[in-house]
N, C-alpha and C. Protein backbone atom coordinates (compact mmCIF):
# COMPACT_ATOMS: atom_id res chain seq x y z
N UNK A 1 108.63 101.40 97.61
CA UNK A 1 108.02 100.98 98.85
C UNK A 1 106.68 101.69 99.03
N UNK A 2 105.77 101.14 99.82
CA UNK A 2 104.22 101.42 100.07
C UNK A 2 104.45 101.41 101.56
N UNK A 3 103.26 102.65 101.98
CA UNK A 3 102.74 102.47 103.26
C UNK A 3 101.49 102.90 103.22
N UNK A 4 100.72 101.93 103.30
CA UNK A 4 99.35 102.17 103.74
C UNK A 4 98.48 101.97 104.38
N UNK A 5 97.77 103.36 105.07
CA UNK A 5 97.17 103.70 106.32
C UNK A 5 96.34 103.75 106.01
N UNK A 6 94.92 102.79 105.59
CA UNK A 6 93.81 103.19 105.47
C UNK A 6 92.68 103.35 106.61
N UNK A 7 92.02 104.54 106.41
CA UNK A 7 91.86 105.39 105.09
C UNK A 7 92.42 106.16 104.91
N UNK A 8 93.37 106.56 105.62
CA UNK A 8 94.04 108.12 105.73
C UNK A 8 95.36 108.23 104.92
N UNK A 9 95.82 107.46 104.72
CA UNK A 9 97.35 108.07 104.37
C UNK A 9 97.96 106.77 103.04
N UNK A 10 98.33 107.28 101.56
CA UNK A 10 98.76 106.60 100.84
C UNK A 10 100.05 107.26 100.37
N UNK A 11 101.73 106.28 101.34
CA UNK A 11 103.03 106.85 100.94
C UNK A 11 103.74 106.17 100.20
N UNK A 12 104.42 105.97 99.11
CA UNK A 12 105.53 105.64 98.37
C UNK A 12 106.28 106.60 97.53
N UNK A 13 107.12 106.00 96.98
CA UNK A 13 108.50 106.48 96.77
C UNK A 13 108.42 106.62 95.14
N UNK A 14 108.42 107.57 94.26
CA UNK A 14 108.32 107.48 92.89
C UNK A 14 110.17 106.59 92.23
N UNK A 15 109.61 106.32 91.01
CA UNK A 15 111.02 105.84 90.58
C UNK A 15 110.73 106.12 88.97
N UNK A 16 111.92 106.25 88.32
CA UNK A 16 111.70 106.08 86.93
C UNK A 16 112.40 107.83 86.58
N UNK A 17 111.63 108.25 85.27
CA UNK A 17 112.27 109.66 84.90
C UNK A 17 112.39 110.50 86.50
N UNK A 18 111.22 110.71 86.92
CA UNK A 18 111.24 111.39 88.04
C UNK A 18 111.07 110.42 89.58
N UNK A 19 111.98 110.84 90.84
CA UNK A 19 112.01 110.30 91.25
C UNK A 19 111.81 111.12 92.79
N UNK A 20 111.20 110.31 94.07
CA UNK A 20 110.70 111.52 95.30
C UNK A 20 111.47 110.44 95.94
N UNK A 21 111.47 111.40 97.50
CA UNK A 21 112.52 110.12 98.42
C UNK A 21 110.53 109.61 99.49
N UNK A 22 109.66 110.66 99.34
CA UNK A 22 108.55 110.06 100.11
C UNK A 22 107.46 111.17 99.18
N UNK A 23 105.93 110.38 99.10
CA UNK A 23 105.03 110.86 97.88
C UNK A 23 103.97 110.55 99.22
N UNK A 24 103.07 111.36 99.22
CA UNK A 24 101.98 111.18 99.75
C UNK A 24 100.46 111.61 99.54
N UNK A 25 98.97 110.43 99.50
CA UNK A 25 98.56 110.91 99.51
C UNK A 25 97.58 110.93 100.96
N UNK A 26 96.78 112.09 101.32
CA UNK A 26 96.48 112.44 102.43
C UNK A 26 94.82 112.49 101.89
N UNK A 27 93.63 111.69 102.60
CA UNK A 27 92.73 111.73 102.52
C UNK A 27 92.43 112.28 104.10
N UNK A 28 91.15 113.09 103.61
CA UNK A 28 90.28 113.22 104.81
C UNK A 28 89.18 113.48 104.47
N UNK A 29 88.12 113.07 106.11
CA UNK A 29 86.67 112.91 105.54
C UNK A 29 86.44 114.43 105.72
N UNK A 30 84.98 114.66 104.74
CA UNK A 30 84.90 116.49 105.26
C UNK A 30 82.90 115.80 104.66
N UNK A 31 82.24 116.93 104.92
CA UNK A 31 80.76 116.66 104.98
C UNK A 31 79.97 116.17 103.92
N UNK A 32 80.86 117.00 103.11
CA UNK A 32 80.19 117.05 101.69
C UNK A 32 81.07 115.74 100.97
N UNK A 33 82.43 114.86 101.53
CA UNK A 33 82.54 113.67 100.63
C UNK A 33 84.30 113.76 101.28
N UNK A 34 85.25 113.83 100.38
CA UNK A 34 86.56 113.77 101.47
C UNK A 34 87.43 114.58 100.39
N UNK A 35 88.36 114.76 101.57
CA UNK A 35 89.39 115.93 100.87
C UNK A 35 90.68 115.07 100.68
N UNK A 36 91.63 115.25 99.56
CA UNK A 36 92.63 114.81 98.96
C UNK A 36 93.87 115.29 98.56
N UNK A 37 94.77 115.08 99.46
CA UNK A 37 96.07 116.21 99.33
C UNK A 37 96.88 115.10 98.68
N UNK A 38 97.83 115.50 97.31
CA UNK A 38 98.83 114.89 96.79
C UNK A 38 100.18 115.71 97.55
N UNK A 39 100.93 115.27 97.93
CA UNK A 39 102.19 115.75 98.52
C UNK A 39 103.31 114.88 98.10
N UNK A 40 103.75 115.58 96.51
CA UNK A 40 104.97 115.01 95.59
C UNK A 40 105.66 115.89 94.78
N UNK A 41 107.17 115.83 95.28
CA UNK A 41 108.05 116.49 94.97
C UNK A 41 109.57 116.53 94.35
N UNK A 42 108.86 115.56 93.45
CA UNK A 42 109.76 114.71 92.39
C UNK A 42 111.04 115.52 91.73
N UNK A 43 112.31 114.74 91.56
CA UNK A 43 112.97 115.48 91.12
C UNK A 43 114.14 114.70 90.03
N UNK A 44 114.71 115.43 89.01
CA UNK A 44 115.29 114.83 87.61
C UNK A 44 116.29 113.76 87.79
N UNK A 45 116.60 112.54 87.75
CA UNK A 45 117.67 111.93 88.08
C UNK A 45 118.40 111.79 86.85
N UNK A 46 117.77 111.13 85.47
CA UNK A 46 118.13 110.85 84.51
C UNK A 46 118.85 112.09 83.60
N UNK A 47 120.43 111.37 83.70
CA UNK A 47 121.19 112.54 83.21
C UNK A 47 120.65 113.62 81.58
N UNK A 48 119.74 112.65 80.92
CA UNK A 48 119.00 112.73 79.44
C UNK A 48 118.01 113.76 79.84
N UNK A 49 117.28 113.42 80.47
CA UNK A 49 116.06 114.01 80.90
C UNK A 49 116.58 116.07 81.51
N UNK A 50 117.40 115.44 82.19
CA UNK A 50 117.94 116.95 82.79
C UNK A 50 118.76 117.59 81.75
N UNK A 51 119.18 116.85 80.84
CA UNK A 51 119.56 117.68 79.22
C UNK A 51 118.68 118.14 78.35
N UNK A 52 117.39 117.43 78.66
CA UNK A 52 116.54 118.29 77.58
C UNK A 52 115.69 119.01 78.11
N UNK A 53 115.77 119.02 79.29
CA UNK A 53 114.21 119.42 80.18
C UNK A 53 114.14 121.18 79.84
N UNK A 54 115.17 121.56 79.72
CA UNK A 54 115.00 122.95 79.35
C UNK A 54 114.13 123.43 78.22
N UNK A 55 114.41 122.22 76.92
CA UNK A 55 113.95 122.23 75.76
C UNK A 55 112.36 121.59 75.59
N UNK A 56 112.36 120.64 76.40
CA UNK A 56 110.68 119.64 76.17
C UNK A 56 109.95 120.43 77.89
N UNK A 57 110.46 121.45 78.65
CA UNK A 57 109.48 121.85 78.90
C UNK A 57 108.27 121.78 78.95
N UNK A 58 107.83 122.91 77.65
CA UNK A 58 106.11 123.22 77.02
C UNK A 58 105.40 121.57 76.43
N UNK A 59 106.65 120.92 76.46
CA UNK A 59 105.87 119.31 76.21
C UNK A 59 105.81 118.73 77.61
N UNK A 60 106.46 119.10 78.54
CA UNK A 60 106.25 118.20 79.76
C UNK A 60 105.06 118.78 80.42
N UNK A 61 104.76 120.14 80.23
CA UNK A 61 103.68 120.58 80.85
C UNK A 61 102.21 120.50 80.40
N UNK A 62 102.55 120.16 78.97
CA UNK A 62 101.52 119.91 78.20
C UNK A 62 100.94 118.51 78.41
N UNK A 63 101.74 117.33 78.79
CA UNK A 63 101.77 115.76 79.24
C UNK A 63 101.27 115.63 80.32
N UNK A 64 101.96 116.74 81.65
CA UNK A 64 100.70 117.06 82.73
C UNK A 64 99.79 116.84 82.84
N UNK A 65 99.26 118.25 82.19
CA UNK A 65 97.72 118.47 81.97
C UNK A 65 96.81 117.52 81.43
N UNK A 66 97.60 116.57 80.58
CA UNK A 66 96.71 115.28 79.73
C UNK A 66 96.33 114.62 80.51
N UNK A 67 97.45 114.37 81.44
CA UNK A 67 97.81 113.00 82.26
C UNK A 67 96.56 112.88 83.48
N UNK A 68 96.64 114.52 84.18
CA UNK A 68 95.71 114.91 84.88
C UNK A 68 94.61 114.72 84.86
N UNK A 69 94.14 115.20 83.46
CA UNK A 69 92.46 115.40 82.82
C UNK A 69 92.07 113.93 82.69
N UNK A 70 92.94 112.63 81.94
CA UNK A 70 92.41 111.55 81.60
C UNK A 70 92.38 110.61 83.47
N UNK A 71 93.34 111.19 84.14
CA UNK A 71 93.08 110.78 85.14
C UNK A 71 91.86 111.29 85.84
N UNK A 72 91.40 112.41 85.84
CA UNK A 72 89.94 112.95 86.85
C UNK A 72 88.84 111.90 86.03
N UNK A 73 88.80 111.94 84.69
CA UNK A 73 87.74 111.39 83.78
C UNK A 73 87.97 109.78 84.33
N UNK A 74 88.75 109.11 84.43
CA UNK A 74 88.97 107.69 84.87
C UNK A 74 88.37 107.70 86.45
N UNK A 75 88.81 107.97 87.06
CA UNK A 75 88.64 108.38 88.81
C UNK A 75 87.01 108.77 89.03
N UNK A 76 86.19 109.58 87.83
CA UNK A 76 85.30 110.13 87.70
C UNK A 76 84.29 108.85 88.08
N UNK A 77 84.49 108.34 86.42
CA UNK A 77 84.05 107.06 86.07
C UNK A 77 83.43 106.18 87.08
N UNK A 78 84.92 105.80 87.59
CA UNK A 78 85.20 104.61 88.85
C UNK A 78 84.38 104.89 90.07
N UNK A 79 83.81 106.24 90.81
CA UNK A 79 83.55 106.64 91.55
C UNK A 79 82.12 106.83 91.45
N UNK A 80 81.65 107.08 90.33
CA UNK A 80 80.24 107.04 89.68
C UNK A 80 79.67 105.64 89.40
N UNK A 81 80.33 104.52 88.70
CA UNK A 81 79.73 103.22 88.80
C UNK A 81 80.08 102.72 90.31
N UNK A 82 80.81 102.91 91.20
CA UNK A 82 80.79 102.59 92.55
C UNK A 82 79.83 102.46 93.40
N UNK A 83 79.37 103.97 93.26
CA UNK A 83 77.81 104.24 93.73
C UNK A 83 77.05 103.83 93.30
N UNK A 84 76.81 103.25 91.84
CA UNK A 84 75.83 102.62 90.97
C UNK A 84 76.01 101.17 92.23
N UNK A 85 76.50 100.59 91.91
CA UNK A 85 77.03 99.06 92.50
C UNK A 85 76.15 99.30 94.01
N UNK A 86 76.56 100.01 94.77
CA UNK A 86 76.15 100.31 95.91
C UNK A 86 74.94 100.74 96.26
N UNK A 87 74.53 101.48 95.41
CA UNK A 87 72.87 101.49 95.25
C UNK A 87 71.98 100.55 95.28
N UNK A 88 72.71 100.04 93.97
CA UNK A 88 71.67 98.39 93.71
C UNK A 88 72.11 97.15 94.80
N UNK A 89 72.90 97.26 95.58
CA UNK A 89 72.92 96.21 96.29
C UNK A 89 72.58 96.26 97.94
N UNK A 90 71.77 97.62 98.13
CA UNK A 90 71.15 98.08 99.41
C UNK A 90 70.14 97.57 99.08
C-alpha cells in the first residue's frame, strides 16, 4: 500500500525478503534545497533468509552499500538533467 502526501510525506509497506509494517519517506523544504528522512525498519520474514543471515551478513552489507551508491549516482543524474530541462524551458 502507498500513501502519498505530496510534497511531504512518501508511506508504504515493504514486502519480499525484508518486510516493514509502515516505511517512510519525509521530505522537507530547508534553504539551501530539501531535507530527506528515510524512516525503514524492515525485518526477516523468510524462514531461508533468517538461516543464513548470520552467514551472508558481510554480503548483505556489502549489497547495501552498492545498492545505495548506484542509487545516489541515479537520483544524481535525474536531478541534474531536471534542472537542465528547466533551464531551457524558462
Amino acid at each position: 500500500t502507498l500513501n502519498l502526501q505530496k510534497p511531504h510525506l512518501i508511506e508504504f509497506k515493504a514486502s519480499g525478503d525484508f518486510v516493514t509494517d509502515a516505511s517512510r519517506w519525509l521530505l522537507e523544504s530547508e534553504a539551501s534545497g530539501t531535507s530527506v528522512t528515510l524512516e525503514w525498519n524492515p525485518r526477516v520474514e523468510k524462514s531461508v533468509v533468517k538461516f543464513f543471515s548470520p552467514i551472508l551478513k558481510p554480503m548483505f552489507r556489502w549489497k547495501h552499500r552498492w545498492t545505495m551508491k548506484r542509487g545516489e549516482i541515479q537520483l544524481t543524474a535525474y536531478l541534474k538533467q531536471n534542472a537542465i530541462r528547466q533551464t531551457h524551458s524558462v
